[in-house]
Protein backbone atom coordinates (compact mmCIF):
# COMPACT_ATOMS: atom_id res chain seq x y z
CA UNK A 1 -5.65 8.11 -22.03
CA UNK A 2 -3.43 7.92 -18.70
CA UNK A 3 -1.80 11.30 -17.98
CA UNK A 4 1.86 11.74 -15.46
CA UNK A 5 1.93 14.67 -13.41
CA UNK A 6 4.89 14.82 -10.67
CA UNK A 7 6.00 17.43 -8.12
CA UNK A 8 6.04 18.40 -4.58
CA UNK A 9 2.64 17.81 -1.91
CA UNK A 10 1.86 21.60 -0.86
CA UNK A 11 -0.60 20.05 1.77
CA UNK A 12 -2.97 17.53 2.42
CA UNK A 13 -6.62 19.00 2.39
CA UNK A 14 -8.31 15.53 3.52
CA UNK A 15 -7.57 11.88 4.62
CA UNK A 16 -9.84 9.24 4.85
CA UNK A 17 -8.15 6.69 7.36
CA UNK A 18 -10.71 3.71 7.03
CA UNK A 19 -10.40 4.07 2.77
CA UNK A 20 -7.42 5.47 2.53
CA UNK A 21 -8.73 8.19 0.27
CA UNK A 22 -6.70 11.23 -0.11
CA UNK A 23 -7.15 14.98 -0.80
CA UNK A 24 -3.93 16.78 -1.72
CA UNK A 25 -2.94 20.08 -3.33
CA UNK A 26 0.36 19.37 -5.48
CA UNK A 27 2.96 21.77 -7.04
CA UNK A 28 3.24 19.94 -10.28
CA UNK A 29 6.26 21.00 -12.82
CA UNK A 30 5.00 23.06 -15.81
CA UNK A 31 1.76 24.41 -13.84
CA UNK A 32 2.15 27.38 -12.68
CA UNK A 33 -0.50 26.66 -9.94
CA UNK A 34 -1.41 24.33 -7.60
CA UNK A 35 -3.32 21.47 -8.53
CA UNK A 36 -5.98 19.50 -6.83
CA UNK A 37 -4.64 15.48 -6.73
CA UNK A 38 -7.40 13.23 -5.49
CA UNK A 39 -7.23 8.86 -4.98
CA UNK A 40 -6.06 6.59 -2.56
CA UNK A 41 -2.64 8.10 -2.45
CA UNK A 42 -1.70 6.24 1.33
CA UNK A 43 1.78 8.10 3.17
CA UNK A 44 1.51 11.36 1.00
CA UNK A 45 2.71 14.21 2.99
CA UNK A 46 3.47 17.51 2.49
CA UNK A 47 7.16 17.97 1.00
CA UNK A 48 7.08 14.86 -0.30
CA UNK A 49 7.69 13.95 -4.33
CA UNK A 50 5.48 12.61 -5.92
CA UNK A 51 4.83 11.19 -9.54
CA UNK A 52 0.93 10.20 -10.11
CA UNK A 53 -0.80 8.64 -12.86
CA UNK A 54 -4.72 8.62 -14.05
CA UNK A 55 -6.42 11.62 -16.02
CA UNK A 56 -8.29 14.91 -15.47
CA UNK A 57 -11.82 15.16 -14.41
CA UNK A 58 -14.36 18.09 -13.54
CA UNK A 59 -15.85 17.74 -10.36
CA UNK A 60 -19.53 19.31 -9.90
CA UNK A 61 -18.62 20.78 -6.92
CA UNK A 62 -15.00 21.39 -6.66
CA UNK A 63 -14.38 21.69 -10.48
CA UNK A 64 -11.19 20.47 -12.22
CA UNK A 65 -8.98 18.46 -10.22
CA UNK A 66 -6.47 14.95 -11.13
CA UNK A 67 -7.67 11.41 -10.48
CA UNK A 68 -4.37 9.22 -9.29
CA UNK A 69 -4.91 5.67 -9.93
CA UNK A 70 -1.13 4.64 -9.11
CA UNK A 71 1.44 7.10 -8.00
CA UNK A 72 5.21 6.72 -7.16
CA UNK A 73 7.10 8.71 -3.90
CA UNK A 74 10.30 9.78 -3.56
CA UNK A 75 11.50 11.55 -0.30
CA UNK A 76 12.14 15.50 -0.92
CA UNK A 77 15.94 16.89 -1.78
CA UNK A 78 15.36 20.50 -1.54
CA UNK A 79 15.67 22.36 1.34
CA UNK A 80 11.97 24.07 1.12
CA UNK A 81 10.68 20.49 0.75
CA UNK A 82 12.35 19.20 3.90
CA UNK A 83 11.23 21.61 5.90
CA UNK A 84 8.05 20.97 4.93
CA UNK A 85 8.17 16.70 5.18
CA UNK A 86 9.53 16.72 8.45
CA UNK A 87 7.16 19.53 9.59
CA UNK A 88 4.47 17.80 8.80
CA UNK A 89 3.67 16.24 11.88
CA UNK A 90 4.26 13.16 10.41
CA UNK A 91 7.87 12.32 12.20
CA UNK A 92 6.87 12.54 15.93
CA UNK A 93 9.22 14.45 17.70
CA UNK A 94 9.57 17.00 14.77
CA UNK A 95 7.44 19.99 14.54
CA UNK A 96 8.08 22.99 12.33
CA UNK A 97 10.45 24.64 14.56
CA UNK A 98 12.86 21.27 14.99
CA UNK A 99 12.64 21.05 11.55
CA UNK A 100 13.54 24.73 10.54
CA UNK A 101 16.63 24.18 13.33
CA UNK A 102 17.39 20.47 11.37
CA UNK A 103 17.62 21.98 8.23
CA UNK A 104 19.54 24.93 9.16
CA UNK A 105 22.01 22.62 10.78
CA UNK A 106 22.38 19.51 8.01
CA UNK A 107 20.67 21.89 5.04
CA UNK A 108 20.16 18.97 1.97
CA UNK A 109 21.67 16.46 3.75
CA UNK A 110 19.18 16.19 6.56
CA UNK A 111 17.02 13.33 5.87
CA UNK A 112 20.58 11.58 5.18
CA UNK A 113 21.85 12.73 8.44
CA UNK A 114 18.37 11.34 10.03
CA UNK A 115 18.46 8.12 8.31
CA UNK A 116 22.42 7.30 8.04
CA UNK A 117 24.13 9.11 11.28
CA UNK A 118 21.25 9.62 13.57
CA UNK A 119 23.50 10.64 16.61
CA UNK A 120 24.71 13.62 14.62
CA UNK A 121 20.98 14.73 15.53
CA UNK A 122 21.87 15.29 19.19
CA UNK A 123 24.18 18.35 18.19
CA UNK A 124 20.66 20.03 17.43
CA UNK A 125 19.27 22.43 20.69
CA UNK A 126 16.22 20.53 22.19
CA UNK A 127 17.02 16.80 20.59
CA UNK A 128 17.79 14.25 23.42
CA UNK A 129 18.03 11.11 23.97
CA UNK A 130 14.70 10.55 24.41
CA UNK A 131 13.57 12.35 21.77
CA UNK A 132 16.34 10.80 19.44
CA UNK A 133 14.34 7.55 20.04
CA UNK A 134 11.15 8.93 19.26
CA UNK A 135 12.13 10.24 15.77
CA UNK A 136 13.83 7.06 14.94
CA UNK A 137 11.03 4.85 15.55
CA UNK A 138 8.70 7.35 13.85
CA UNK A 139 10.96 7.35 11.14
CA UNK A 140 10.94 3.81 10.47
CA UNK A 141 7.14 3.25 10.27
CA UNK A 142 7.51 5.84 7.85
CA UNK A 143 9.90 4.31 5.89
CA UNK A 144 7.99 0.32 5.57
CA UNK A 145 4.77 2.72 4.37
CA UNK A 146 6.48 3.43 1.45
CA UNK A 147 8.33 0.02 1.10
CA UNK A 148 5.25 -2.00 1.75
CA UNK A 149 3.43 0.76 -1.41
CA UNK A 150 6.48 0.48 -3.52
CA UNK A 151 6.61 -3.22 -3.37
CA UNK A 152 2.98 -3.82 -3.84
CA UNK A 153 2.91 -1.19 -6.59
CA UNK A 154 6.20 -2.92 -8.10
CA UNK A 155 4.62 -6.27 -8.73
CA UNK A 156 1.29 -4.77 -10.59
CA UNK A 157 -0.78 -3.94 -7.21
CA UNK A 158 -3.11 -1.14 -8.20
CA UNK A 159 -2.91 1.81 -5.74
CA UNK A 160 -6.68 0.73 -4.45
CA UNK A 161 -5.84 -2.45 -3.28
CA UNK A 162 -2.47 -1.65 -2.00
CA UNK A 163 -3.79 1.04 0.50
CA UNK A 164 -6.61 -1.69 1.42
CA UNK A 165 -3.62 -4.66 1.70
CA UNK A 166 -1.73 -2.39 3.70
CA UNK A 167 -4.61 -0.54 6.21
CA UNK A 168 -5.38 -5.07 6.64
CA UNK A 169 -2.05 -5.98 7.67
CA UNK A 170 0.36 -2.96 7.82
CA UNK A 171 3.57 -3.92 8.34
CA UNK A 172 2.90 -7.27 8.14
CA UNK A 173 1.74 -6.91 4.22
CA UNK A 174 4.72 -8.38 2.45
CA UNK A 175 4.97 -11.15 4.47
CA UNK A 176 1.57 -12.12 4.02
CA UNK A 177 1.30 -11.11 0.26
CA UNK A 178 4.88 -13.04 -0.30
CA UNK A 179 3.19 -16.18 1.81
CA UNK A 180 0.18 -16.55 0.60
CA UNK A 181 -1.83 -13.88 -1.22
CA UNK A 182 -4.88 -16.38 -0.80
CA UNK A 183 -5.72 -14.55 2.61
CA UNK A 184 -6.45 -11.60 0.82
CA UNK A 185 -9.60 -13.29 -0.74
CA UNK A 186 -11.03 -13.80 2.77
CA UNK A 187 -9.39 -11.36 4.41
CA UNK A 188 -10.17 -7.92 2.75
CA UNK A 189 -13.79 -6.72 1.52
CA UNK A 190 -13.27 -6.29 -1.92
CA UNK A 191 -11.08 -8.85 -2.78
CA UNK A 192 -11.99 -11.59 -4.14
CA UNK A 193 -10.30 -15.02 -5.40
CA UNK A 194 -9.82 -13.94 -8.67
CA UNK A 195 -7.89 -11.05 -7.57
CA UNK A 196 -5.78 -12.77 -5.19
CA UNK A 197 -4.98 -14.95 -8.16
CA UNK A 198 -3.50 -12.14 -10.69
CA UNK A 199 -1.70 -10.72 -7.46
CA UNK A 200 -0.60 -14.36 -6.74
CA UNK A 201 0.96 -14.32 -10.67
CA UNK A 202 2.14 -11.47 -10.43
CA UNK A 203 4.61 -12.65 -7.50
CA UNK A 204 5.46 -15.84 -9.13
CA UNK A 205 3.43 -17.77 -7.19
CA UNK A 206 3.30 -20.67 -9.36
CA UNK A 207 -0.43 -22.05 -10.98
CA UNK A 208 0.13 -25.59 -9.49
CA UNK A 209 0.86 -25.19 -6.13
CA UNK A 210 -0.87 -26.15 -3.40
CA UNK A 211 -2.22 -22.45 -1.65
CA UNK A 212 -4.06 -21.72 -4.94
CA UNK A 213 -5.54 -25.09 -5.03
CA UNK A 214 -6.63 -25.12 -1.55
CA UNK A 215 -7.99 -21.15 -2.75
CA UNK A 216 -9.42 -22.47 -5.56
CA UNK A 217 -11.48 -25.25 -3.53
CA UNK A 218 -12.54 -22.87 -0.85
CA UNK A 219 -13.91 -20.46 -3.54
CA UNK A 220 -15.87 -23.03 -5.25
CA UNK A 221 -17.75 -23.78 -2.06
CA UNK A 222 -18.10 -20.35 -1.37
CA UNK A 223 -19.67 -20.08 -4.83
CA UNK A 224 -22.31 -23.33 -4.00
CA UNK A 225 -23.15 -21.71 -0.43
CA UNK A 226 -24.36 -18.14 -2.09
CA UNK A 227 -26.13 -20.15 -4.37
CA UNK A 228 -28.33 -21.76 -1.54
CA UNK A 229 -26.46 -24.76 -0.83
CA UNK A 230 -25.18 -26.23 2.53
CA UNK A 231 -22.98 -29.04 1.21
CA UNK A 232 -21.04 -29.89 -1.95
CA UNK A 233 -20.83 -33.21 -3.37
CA UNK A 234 -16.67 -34.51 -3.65
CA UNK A 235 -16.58 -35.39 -7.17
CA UNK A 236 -18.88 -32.14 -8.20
CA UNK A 237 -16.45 -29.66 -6.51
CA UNK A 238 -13.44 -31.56 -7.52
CA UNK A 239 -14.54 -31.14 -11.24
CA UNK A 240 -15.14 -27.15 -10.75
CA UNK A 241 -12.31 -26.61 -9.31
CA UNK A 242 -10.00 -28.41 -11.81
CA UNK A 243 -11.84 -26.39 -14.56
CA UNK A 244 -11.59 -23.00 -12.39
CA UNK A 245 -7.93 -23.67 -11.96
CA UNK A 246 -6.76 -25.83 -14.74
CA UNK A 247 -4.25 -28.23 -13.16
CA UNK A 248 -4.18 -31.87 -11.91
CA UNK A 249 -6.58 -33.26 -10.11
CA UNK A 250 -3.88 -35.18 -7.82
CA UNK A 251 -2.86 -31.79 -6.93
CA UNK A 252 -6.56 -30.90 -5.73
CA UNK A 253 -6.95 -33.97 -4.18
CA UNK A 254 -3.76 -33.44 -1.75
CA UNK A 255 -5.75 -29.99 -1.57
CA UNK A 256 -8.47 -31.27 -0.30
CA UNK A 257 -6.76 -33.60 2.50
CA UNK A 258 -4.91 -30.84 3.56
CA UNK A 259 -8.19 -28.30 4.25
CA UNK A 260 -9.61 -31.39 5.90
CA UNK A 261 -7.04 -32.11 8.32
CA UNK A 262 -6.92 -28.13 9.73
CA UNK A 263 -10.75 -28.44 9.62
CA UNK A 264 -11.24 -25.62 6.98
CA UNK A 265 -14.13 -27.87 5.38
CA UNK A 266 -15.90 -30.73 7.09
């Protein structure tokens, strides 16, 4: 059974940039202690909240520690928790002592200050306008991390495949998952057709139109090459797509014109 823990990241203890895999230790409410959270838990950073989901296992060498298999963030609203986000590292152009001088100037309503009246940050010692610029533009990569997770996670995306959609395109991913979530089938190890297809329902895409028939076509002759073969017959891959798929063969037809003319088949 799937267990909620939420709370504050105390600290990362490892990060895995190629998998996205994620070591943290996390202050969860109603433990007294810190707990060990481990997953593909992509932008986590100390100070953060954090609500995860997934269940309790004992590790043979670290003991007992918290899978995550989908997890929510939220920025931090206590002043302990701030200092510690934007100390981090994470926000070029803010290291613990900038931060400890933010915070003692704005208090709770720094991140509000930094996201809302930015130019209120040059009444800080040391902040320029050079350095202004810098923690802006860090501040907005951090900020599509989390809308590029949230939206993934929002329409059903499990927390694996959003890191892996988002370490593919970055901040490109909801343009491409909105477009066509097809490309993810040939795009990312991993991901196949069918999973591009439940993604692909899950944003509405609908089951008729053309993107998942041309998909649909391009997986069935992916299917007939691992099997050995160097050609498909018309007619044969018409009817396995159509029963892959389930909708009108006119539709698969104008499918198929279409991945002839940009020379996707021959």
């Amino acid at each position: 059974m799937s267990q909620t823990l939420e709370g504050q990241v105390d600290r990362i203890v490892y990060s895995n940039d190629q998998n996205l895999y994620t070591v943290v230790r996390l202050k969860a409410k109603g433990i007294p202690e810190p707990v060990t959270v481990v997953g593909r838990l992509a932008g986590t950073t100390p100070g953060q909240e954090i609500r995860v989901s997934g269940k309790w296992e004992t590790h043979t060498k670290y003991g007992r520690q918290f899978r995550a298999n989908s997890y929510s963030i939220s920025l931090p609203v206590q002043v302990q928790g701030i200092r510690k986000y934007l100390g981090s590292g994470l926000i070029q152009g803010i290291g613990p002592e900038m931060a400890n001088r933010l915070v003692k100037r704005f208090g709770e309503k720094t991140l509000e200050v930094i996201e809302q009246r930015p130019k209120d940050l040059l009444d800080v010692e040391g902040i320029g306008e050079k350095r202004l610029q810098m923690i802006l533009d860090a501040w907005e990569d951090q900020k599509e991390v989390r809308n590029v997770m949230i939206f993934l996670q929002g329409h059903g995306v499990s927390t694996g495949y959003s890191a892996k959609i988002f370490k593919q395109y970055g901040q490109d991913a909801i343009r491409v998952v909105t477009e066509n979530p097809y490309r993810l089938a040939t795009d990312i190890f991993g991901i196949g057709f069918a999973i591009a297809d439940q993604i692909a329902e899950k944003i509405n895409i609908p089951r008729n139109s053309i993107i998942r028939a041309e998909a649909g076509i391009l997986h069935v002759l992916e299917k007939m090459t691992e099997r050995g073969n160097v050609y498909g017959l018309y007619e044969d891959v018409l009817r396995q797509a159509e029963e892959l798929l389930g909708i009108d063969q006119s539709i698969l037809q104008r499918a198929f014109a279409n991945l002839a003319d940009s020379r996707r088949i021959v």
